[in-house]
Protein backbone atom coordinates (compact mmCIF):
# COMPACT_ATOMS: atom_id res chain seq x y z
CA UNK A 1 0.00 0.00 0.00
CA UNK A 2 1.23 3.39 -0.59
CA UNK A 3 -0.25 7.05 1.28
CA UNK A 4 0.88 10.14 0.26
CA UNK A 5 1.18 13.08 2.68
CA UNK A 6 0.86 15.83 -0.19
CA UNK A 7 1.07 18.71 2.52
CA UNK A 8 4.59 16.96 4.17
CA UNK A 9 5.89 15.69 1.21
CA UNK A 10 6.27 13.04 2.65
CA UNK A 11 5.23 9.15 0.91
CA UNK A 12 4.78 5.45 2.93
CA UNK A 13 5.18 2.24 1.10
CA UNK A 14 4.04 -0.46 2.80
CA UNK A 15 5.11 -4.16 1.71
CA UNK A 16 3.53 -7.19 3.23
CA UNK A 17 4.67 -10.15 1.51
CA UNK A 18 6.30 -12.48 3.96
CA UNK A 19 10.14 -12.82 4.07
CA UNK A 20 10.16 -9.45 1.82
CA UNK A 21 7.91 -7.30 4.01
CA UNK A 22 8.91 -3.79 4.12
CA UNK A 23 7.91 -0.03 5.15
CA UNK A 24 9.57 2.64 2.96
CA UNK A 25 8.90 6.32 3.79
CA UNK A 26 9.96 8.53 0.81
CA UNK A 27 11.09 12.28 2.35
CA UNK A 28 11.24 14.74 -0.52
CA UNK A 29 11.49 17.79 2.30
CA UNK A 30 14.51 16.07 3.90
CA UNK A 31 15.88 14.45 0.19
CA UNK A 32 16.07 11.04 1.86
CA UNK A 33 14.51 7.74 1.51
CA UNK A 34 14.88 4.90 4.21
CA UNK A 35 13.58 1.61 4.22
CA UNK A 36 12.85 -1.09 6.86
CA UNK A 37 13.73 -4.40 5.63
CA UNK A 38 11.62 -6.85 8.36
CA UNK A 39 13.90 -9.82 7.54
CA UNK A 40 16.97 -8.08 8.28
CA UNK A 41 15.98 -6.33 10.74
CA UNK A 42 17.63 -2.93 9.60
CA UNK A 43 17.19 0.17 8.28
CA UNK A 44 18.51 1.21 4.86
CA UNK A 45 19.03 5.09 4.05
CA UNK A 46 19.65 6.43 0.77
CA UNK A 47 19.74 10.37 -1.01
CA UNK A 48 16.81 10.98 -3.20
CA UNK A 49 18.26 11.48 -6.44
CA UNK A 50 16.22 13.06 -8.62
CA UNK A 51 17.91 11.54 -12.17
CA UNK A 52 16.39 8.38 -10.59
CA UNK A 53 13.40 8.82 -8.06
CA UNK A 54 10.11 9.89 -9.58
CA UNK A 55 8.87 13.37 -8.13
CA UNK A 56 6.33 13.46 -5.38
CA UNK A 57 3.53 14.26 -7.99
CA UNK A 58 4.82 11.53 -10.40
CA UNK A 59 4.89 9.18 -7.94
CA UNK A 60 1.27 9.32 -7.16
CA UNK A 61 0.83 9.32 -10.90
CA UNK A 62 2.40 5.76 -11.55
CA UNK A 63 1.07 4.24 -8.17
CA UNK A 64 -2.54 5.18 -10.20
CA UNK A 65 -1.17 3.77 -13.24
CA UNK A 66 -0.15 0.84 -11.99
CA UNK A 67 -2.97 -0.38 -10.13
CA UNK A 68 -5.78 0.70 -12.51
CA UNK A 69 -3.71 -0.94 -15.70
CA UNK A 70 -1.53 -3.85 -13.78
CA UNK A 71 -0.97 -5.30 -17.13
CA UNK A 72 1.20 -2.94 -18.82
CA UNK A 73 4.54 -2.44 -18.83
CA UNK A 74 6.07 0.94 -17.29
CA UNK A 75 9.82 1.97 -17.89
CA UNK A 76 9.66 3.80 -14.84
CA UNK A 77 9.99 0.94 -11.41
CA UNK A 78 11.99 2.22 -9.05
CA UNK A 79 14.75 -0.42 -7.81
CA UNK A 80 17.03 0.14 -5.27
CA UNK A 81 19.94 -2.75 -4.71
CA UNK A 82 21.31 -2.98 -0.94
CA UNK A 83 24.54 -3.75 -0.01
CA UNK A 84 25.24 -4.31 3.28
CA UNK A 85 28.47 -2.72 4.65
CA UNK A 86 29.47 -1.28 7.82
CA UNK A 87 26.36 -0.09 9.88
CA UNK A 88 25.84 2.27 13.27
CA UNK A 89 23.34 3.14 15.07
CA UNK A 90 21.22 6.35 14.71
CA UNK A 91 22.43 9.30 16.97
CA UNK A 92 20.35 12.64 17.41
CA UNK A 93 22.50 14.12 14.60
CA UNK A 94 21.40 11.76 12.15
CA UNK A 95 17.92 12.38 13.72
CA UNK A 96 18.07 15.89 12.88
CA UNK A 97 19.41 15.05 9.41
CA UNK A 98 16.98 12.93 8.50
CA UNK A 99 14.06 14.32 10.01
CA UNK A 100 11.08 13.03 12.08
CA UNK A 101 9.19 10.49 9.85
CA UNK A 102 12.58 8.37 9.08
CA UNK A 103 13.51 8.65 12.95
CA UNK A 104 10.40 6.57 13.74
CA UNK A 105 10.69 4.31 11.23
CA UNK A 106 14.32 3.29 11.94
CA UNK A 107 14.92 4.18 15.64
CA UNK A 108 16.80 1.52 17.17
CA UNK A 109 17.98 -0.34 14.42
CA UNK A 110 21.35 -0.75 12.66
CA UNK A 111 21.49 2.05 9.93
CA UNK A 112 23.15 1.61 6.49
CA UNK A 113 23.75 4.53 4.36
């Protein structure tokens, strides 16, 4: 499932498929995106880079087309490839850094960058 917060520029992605659940949040105020891999139990941070991640209004725009046409292709999925390295845990100054909505999702777990 996906909700966009329009007025915080802010976007959830919400995976529930077993081993490969997930919660993304998308933070186009901040410029970061984290996600919360359940099977790992860790959070992955990454800069929004706009050469590759669709803009807040274009993301709501594929989400549409995608679930009213399922069947057709679209050249623009957004894939993001983890690699695990060294990881930390989140301090107040990445807190501040990242902002509010990422804080919540990945307080107290290992953070990747």
């Amino acid at each position: 499932t996906m909700t966009i917060h329009n007025e915080e520029h802010i976007v959830d992605v919400h995976v529930r498929s077993g081993v490969y659940s997930s919660d993304t949040i998308f933070d186009y105020t901040r410029g970061y995106i984290a996600t919360k891999l359940f099977s790992r139990n860790a959070c992955f941070i990454m800069k929004i880079k706009q050469e590759f991640i669709p803009e807040l209004q274009e993301i709501g725009r594929l989400a549409f087309e995608r679930q009213t046409m399922k069947d057709m292709y679209s050249p623009n999925n957004v894939w993001a490839q983890f690699q695990a390295g060294s990881s930390r845990m989140g301090h107040l100054k990445d807190w501040i850094l990242y902002g509010k909505h990422i804080e919540k999702l990945c307080t107290g777990l290992p953070l990747y960058q």
